[in-house]
PDB file of N, CA and C in Angstrom:
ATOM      1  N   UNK A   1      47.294  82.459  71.392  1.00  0.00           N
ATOM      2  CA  UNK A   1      46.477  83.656  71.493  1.00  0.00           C
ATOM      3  C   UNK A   1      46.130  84.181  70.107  1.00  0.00           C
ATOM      4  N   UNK A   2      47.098  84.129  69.107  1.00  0.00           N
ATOM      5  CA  UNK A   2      46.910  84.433  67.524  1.00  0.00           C
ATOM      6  C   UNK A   2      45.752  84.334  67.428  1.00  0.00           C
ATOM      7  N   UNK A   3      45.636  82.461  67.528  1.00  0.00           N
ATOM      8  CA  UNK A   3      44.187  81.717  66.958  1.00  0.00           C
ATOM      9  C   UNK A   3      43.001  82.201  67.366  1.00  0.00           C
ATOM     10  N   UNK A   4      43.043  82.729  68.869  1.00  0.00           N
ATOM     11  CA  UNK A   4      41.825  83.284  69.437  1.00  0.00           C
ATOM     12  C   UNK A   4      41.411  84.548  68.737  1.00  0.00           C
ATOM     13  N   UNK A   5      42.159  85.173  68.532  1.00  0.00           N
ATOM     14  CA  UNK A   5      42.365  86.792  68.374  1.00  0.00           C
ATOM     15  C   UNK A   5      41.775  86.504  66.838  1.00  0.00           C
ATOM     16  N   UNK A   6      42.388  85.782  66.235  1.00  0.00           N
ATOM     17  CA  UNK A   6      41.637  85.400  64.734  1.00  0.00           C
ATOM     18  C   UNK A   6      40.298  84.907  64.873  1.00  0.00           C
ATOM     19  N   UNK A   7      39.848  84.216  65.431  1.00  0.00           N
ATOM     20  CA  UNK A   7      38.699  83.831  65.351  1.00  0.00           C
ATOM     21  C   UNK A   7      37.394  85.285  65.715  1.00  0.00           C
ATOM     22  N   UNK A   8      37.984  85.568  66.869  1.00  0.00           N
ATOM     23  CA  UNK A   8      37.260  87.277  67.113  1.00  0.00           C
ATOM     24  C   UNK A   8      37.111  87.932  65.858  1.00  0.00           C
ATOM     25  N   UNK A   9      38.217  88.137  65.573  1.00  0.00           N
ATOM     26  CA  UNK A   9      38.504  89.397  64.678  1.00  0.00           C
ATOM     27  C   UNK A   9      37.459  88.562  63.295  1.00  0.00           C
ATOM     28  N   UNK A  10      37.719  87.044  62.541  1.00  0.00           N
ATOM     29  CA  UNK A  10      36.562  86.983  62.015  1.00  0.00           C
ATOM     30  C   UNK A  10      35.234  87.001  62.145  1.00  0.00           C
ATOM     31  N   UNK A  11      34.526  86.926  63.365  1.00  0.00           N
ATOM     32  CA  UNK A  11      33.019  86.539  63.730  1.00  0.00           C
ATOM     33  C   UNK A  11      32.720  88.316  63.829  1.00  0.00           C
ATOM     34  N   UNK A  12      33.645  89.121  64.003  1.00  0.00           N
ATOM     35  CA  UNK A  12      32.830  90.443  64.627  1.00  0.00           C
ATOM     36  C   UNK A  12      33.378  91.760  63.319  1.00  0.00           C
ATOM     37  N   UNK A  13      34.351  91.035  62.620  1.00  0.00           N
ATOM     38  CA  UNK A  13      35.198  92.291  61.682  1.00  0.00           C
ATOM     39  C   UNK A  13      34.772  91.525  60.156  1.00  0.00           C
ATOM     40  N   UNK A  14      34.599  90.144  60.138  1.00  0.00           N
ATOM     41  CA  UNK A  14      35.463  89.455  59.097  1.00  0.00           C
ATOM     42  C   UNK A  14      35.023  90.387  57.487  1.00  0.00           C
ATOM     43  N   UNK A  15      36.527  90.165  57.151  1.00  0.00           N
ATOM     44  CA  UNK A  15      36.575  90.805  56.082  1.00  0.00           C
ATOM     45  C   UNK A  15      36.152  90.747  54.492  1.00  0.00           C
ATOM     46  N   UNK A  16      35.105  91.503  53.938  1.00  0.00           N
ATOM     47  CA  UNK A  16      34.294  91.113  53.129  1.00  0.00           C
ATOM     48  C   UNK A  16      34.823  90.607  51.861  1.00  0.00           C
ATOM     49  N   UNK A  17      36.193  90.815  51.415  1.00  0.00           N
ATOM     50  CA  UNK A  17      37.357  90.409  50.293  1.00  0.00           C
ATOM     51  C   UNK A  17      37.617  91.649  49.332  1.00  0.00           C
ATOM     52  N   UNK A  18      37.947  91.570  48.334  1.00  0.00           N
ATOM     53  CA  UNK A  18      37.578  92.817  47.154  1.00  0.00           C
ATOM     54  C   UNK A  18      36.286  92.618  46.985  1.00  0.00           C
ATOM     55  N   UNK A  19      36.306  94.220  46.408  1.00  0.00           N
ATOM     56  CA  UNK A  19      35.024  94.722  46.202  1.00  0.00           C
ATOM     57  C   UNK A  19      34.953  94.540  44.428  1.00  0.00           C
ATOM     58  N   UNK A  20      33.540  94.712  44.665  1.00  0.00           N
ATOM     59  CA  UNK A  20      33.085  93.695  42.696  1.00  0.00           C
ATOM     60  C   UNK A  20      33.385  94.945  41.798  1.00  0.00           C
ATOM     61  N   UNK A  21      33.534  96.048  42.241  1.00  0.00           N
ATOM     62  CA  UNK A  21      34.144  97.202  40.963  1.00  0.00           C
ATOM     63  C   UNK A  21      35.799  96.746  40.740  1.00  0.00           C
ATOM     64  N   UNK A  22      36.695  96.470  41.918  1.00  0.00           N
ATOM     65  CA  UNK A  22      37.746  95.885  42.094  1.00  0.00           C
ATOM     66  C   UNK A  22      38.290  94.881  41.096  1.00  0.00           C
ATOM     67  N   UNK A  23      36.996  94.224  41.838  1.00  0.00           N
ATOM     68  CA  UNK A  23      37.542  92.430  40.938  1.00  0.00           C
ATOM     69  C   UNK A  23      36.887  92.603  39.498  1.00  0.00           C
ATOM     70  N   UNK A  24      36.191  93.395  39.009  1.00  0.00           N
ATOM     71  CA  UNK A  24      35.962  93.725  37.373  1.00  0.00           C
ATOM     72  C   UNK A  24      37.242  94.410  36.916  1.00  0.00           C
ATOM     73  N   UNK A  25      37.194  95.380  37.340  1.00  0.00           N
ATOM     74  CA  UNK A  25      38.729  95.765  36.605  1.00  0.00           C
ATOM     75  C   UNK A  25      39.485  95.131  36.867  1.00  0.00           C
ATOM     76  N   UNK A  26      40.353  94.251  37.586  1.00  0.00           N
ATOM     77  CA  UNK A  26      41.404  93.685  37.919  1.00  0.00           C
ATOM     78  C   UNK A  26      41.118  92.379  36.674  1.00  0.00           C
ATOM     79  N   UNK A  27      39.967  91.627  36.493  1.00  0.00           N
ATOM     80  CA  UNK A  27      39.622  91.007  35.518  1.00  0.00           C
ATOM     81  C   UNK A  27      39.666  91.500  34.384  1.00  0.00           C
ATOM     82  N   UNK A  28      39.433  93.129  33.777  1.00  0.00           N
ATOM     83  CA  UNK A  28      39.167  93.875  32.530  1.00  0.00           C
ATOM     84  C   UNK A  28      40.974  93.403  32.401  1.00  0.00           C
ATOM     85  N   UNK A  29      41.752  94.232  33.028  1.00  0.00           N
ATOM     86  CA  UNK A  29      42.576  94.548  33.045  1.00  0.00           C
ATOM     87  C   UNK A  29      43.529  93.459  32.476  1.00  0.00           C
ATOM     88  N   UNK A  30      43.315  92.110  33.619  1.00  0.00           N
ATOM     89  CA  UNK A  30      44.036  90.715  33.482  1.00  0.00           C
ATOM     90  C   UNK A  30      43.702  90.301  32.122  1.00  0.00           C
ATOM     91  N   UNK A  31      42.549  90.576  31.220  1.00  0.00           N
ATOM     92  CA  UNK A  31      42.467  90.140  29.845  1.00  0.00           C
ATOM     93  C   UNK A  31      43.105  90.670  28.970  1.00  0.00           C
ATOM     94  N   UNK A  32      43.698  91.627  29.222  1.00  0.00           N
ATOM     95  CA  UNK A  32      44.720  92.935  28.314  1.00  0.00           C
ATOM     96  C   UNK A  32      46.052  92.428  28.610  1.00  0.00           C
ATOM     97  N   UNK A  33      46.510  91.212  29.442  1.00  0.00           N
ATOM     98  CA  UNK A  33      48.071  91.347  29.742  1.00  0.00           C
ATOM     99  C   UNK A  33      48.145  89.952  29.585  1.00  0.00           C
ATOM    100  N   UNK A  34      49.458  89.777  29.164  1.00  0.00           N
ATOM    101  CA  UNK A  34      49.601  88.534  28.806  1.00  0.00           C
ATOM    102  C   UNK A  34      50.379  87.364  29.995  1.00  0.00           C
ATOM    103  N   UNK A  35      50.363  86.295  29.454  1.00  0.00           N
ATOM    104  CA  UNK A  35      50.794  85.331  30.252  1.00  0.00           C
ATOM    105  C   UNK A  35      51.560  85.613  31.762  1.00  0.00           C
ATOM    106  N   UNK A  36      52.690  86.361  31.596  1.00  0.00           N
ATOM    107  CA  UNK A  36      53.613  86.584  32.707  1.00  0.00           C
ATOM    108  C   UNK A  36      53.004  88.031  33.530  1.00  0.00           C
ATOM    109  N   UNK A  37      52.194  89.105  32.320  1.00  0.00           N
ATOM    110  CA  UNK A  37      52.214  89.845  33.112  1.00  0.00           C
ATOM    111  C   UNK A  37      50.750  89.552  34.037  1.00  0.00           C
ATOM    112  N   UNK A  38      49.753  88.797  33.591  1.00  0.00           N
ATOM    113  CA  UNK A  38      48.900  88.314  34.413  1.00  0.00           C
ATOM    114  C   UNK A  38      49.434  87.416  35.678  1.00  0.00           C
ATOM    115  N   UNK A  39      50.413  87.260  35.818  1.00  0.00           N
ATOM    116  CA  UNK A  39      51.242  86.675  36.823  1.00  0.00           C
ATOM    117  C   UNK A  39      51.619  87.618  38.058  1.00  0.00           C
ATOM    118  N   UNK A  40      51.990  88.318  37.764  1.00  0.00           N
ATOM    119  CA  UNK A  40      52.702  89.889  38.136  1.00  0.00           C
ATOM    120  C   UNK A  40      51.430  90.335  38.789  1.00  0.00           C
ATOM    121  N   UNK A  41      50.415  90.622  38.331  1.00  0.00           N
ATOM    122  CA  UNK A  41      49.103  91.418  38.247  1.00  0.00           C
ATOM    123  C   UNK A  41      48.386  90.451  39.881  1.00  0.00           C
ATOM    124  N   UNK A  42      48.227  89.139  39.860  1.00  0.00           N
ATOM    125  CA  UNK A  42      47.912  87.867  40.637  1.00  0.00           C
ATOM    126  C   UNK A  42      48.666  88.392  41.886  1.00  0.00           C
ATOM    127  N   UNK A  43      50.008  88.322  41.476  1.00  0.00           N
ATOM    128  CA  UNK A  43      50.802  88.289  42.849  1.00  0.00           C
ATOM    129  C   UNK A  43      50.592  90.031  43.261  1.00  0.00           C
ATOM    130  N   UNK A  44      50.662  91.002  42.877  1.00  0.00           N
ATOM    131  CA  UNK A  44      50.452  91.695  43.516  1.00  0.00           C
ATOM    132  C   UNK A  44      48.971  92.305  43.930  1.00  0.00           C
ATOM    133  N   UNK A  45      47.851  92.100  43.051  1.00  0.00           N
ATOM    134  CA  UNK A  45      46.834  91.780  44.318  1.00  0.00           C
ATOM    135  C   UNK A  45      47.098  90.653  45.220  1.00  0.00           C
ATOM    136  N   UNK A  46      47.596  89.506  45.181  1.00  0.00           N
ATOM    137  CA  UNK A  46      47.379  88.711  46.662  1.00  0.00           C
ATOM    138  C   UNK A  46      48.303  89.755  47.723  1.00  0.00           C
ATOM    139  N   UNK A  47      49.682  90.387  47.211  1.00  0.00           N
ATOM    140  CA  UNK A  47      50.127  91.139  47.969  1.00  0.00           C
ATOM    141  C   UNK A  47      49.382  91.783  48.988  1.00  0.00           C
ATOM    142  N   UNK A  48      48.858  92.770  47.869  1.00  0.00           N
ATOM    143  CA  UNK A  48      47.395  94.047  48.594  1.00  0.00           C
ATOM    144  C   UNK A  48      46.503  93.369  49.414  1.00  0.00           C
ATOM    145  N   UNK A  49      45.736  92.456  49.696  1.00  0.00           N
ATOM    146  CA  UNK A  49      44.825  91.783  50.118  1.00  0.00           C
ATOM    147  C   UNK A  49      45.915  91.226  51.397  1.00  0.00           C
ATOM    148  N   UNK A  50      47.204  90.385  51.255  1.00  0.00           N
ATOM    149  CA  UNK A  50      47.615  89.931  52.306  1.00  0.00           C
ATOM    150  C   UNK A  50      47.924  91.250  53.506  1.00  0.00           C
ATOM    151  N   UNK A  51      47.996  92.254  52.416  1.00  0.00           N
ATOM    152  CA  UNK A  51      49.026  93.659  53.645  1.00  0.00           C
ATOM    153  C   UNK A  51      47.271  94.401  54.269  1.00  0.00           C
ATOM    154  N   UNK A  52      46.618  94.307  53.626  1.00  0.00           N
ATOM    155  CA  UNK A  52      45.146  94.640  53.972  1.00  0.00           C
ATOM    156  C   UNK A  52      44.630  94.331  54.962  1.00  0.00           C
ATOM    157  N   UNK A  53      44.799  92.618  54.919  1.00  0.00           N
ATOM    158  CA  UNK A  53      44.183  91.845  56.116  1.00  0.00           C
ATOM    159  C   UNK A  53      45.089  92.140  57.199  1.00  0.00           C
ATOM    160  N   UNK A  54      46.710  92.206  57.285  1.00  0.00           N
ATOM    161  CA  UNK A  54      47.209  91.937  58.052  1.00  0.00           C
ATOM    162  C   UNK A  54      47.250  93.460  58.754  1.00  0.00           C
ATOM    163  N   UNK A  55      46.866  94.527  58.098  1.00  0.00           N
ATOM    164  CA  UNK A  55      46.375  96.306  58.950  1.00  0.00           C
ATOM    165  C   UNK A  55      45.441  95.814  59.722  1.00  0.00           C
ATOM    166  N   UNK A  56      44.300  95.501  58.892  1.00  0.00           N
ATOM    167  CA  UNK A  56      43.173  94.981  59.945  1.00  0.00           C
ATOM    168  C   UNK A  56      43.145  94.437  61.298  1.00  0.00           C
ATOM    169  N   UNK A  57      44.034  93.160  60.848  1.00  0.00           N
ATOM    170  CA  UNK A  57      44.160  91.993  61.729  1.00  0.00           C
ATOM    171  C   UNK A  57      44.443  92.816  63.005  1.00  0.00           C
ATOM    172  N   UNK A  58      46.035  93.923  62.503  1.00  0.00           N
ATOM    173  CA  UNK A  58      46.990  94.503  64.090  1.00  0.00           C
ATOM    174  C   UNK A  58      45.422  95.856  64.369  1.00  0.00           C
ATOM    175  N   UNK A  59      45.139  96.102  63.909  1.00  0.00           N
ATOM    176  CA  UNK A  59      44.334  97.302  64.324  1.00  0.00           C
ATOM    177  C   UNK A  59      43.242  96.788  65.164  1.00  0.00           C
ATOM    178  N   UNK A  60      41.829  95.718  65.172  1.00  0.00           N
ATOM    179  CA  UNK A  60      41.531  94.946  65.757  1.00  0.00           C
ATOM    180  C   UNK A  60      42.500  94.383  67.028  1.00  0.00           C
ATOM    181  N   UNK A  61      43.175  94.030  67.315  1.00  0.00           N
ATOM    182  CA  UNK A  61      44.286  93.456  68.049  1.00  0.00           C
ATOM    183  C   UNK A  61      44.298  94.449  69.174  1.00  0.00           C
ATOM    184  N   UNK A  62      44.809  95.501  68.273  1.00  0.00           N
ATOM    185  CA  UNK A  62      45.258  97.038  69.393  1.00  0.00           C
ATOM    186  C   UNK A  62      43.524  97.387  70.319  1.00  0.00           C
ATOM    187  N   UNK A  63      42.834  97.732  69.126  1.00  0.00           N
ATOM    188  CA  UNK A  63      41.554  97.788  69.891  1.00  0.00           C
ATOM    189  C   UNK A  63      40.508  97.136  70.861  1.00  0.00           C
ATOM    190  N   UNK A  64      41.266  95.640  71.155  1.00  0.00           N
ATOM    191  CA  UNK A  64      41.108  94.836  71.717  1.00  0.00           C
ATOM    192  C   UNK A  64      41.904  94.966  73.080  1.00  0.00           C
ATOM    193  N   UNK A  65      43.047  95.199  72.881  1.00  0.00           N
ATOM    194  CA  UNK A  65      44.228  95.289  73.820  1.00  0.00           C
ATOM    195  C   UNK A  65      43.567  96.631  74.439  1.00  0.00           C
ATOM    196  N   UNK A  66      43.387  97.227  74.141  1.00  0.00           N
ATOM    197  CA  UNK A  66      43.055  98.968  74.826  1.00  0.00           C
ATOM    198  C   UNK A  66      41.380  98.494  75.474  1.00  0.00           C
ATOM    199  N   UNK A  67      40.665  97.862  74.773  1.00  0.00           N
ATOM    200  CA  UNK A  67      39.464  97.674  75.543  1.00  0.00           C
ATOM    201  C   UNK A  67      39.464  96.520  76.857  1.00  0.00           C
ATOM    202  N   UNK A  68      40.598  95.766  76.730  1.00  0.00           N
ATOM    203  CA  UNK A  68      41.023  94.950  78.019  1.00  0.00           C
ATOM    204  C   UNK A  68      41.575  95.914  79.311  1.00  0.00           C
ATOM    205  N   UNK A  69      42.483  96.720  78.684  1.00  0.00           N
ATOM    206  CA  UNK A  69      43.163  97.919  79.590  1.00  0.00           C
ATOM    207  C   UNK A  69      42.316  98.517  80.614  1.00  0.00           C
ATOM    208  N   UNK A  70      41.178  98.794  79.641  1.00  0.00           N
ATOM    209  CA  UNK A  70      40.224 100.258  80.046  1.00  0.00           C
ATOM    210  C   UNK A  70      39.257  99.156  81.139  1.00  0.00           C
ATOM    211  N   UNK A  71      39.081  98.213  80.616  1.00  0.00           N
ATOM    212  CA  UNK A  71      38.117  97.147  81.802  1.00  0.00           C
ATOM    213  C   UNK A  71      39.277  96.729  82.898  1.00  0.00           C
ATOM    214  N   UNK A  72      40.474  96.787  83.177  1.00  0.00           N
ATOM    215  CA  UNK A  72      40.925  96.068  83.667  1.00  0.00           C
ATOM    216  C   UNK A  72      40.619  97.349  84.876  1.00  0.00           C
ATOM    217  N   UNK A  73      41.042  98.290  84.426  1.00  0.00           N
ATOM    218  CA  UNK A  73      41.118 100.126  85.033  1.00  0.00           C
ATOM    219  C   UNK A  73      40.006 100.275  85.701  1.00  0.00           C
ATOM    220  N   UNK A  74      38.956 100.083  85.055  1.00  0.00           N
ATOM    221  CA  UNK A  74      37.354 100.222  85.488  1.00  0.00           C
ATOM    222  C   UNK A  74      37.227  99.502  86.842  1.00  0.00           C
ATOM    223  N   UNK A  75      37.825  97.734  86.644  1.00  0.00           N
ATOM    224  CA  UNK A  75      37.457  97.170  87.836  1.00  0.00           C
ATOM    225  C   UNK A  75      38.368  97.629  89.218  1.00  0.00           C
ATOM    226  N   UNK A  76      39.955  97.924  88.661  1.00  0.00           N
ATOM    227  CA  UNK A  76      40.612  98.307  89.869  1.00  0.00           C
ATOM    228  C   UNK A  76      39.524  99.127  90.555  1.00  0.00           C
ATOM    229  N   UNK A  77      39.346 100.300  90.303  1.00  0.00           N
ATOM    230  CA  UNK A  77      38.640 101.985  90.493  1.00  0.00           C
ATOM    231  C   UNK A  77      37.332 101.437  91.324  1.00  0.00           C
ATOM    232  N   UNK A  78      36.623 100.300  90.905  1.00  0.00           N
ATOM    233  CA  UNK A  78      35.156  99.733  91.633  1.00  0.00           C
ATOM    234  C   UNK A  78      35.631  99.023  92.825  1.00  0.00           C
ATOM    235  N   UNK A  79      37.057  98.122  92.417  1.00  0.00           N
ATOM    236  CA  UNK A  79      36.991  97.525  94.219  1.00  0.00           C
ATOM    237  C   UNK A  79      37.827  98.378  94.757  1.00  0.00           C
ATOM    238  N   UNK A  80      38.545  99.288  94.535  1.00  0.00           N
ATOM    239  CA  UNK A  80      38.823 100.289  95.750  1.00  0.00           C
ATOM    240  C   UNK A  80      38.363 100.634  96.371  1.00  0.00           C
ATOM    241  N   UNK A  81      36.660 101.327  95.813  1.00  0.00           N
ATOM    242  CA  UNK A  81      35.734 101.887  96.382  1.00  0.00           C
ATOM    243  C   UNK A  81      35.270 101.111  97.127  1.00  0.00           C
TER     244      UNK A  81
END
């Protein structure tokens, strides 16, 4: 179900990456620090970007889950009638 839920969530959400004011400073920045701390700098944007996608990912998910709910509700309520 992951895989499905991923594939949705890219064709209708997918996420545009950093933004180019972002990735300039993060570049300004990475030229000011040296070897290890450009290391440091790497891993914690991939951090930010991994914890980013993965808000997204569950928030999509939930809003998915609640719009299955609300249709599932809708149809009980129509064949009762």
């Amino acid at each position: 179900m992951n895989d499905y839920m991923t594939a949705l969530f890219d064709r209708f959400c997918g996420c545009p990456g950093i933004d180019e004011t972002a990735e300039a400073l993060r570049r300004k920045l990475s030229g000011q620090l040296g070897k290890e701390q450009r290391r440091l700098l790497l891993r914690l944007t991939d951090q930010q970007n991994a914890y980013c996608e993965q808000t997204a990912m569950d928030a999509f998910v939930s809003g998915f889950r609640l719009a299955m709910e609300i249709a599932r509700e809708l149809k009980e309520n129509r064949d009762s009638l």
